[in-house]
Protein backbone atom coordinates (compact mmCIF):
# COMPACT_ATOMS: atom_id res chain seq x y z
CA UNK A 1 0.00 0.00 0.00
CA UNK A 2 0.94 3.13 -0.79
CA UNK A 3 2.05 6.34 1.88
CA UNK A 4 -0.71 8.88 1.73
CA UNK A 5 2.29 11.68 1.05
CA UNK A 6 2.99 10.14 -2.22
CA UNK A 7 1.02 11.40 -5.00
CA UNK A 8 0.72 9.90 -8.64
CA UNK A 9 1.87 12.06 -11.19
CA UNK A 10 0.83 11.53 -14.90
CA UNK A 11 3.46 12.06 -18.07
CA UNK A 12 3.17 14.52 -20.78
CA UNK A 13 1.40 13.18 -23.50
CA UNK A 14 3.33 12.47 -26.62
CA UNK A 15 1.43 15.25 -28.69
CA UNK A 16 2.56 17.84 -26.16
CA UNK A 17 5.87 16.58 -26.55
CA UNK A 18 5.81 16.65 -30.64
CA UNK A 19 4.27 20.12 -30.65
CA UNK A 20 7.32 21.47 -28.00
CA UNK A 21 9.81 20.09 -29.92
CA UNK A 22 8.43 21.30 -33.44
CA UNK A 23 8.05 24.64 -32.22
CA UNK A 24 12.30 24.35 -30.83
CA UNK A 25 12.88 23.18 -33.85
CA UNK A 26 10.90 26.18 -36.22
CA UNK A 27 12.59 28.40 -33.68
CA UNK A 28 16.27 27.11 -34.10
CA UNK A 29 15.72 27.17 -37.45
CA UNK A 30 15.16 31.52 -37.97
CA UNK A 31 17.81 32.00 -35.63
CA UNK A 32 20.26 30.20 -37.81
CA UNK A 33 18.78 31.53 -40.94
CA UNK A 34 18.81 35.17 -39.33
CA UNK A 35 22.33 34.82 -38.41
CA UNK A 36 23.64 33.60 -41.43
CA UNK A 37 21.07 35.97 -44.23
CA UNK A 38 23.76 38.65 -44.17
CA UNK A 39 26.08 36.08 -45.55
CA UNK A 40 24.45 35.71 -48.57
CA UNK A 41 23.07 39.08 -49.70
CA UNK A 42 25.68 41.23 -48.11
CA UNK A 43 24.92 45.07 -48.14
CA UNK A 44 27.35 48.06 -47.87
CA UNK A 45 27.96 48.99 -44.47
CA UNK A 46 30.43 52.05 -43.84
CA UNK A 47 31.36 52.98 -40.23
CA UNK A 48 33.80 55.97 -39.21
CA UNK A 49 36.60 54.41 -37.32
CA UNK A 50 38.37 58.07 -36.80
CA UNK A 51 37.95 61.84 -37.60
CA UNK A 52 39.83 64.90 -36.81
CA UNK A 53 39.47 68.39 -37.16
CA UNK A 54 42.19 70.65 -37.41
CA UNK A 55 42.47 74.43 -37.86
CA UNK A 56 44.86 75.36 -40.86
CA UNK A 57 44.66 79.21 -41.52
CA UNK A 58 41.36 80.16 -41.95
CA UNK A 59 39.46 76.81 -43.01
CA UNK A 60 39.68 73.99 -41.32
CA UNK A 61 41.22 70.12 -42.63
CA UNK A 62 38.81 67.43 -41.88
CA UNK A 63 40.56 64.07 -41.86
CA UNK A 64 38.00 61.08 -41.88
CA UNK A 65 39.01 57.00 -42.01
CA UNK A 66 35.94 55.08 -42.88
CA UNK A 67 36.29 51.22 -43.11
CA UNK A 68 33.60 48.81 -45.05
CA UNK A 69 32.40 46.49 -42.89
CA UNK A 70 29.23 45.16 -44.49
CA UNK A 71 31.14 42.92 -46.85
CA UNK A 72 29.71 44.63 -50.39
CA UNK A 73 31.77 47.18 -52.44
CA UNK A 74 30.63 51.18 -52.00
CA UNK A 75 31.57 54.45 -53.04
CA UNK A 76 31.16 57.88 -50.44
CA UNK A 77 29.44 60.35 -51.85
CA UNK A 78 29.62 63.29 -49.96
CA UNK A 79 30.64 64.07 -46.21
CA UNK A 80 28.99 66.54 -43.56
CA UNK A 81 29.90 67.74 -40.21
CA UNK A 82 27.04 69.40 -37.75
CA UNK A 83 26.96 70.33 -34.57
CA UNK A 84 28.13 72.64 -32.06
CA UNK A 85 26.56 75.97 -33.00
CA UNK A 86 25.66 74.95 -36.65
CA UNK A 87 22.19 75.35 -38.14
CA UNK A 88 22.19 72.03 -39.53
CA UNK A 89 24.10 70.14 -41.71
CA UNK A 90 27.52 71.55 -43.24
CA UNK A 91 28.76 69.67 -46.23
CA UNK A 92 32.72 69.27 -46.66
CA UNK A 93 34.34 69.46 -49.79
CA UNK A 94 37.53 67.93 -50.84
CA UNK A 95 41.03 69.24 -50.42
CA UNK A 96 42.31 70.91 -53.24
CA UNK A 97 45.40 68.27 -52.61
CA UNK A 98 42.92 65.83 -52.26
CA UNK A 99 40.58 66.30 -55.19
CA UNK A 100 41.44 63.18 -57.35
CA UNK A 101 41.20 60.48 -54.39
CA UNK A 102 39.57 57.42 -54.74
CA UNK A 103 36.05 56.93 -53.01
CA UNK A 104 35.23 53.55 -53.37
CA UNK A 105 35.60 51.20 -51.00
CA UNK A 106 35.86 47.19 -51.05
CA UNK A 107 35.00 44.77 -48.49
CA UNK A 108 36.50 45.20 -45.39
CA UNK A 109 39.03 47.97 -47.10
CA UNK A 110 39.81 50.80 -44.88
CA UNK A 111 40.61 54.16 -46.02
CA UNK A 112 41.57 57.81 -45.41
CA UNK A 113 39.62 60.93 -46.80
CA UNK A 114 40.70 64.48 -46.42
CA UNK A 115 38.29 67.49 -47.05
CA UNK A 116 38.00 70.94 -45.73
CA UNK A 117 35.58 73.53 -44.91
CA UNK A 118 35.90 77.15 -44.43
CA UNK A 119 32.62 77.65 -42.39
CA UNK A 120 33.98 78.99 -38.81
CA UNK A 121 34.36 75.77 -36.15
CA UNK A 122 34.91 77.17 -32.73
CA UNK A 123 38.37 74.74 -31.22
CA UNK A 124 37.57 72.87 -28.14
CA UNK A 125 33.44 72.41 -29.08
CA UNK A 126 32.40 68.79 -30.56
CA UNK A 127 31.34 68.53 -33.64
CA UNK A 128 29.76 65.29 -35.37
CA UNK A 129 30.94 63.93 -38.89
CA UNK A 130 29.33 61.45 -41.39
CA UNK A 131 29.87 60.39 -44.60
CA UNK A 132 27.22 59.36 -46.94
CA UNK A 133 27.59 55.96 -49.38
CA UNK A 134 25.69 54.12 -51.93
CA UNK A 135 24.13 51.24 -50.86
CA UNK A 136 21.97 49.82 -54.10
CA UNK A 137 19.81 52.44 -55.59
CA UNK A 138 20.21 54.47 -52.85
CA UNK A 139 22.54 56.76 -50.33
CA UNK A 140 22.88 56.21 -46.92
CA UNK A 141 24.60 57.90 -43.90
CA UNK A 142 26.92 56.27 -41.98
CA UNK A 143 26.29 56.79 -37.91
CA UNK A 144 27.47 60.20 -36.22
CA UNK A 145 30.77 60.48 -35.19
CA UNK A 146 32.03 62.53 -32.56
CA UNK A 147 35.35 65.12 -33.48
CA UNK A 148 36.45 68.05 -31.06
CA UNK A 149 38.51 70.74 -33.25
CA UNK A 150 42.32 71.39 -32.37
């Protein structure tokens, strides 16, 4: 005979368990297939990985390294730096030494870009640069990078 503590329990049916493991299974699934999409239908992907700004005279040299990281080939189109008391956005041109550089970028290449501005940047304030780059039919803007002017 049994105790009277002990209690009978009753197992999961084997449709519970074939539902659970169906829905583990969908689940597993999209995570693998959301890792992995990027893999085959990569998309440009340019990130700033340093900017400075430095008084020269009376303009200002703007020296920006951008590196491709989403694993397709681009091209930068234009560059901009707001901020600190500026109404807006201020596009930068490109040095007069500068003029004939190369703006496209392969996969995972890393590269240099020097422009120049003469709109008045007040030394010690932070500023924000970003470059914009083709990504299929249209242009995109990398994220907002911070820059303090020497």
């Amino acid at each position: 005979m049994q105790s009277p503590s002990r209690k009978k329990f009753r197992g999961i049916s084997g449709v519970v368990i074939a539902v659970l493991l169906t829905v583990i299974g969908i689940a597993a699934v999209l995570m693998f297939w959301g890792m992995m999409s990027g893999f085959f239908s990569p998309q440009p992907k340019v990130i700033i990985e340093k900017a400075t700004v430095t008084k020269v005279g009376n303009k200002f040299d703007v020296s920006i390294t951008v590196r491709e990281t989403g694993g397709a080939s681009t091209e930068i189109q234009k560059a901009v730096i707001t901020g600190g008391q500026l109404s807006g956005e201020i596009e930068l041109q490109l040095s007069t030494t500068a003029q004939q550089q190369d703006k496209t970028l392969s996969p995972g290449q890393s590269k240099t870009l020097v422009y120049e501005t003469t709109q008045s940047l007040t030394p010690g304030v932070t500023y924000y640069v970003a470059v914009y780059y083709t990504k299929g039919n249209s242009v995109e803007r990398s994220d907002l990078y911070p820059v303090t002017v020497r």
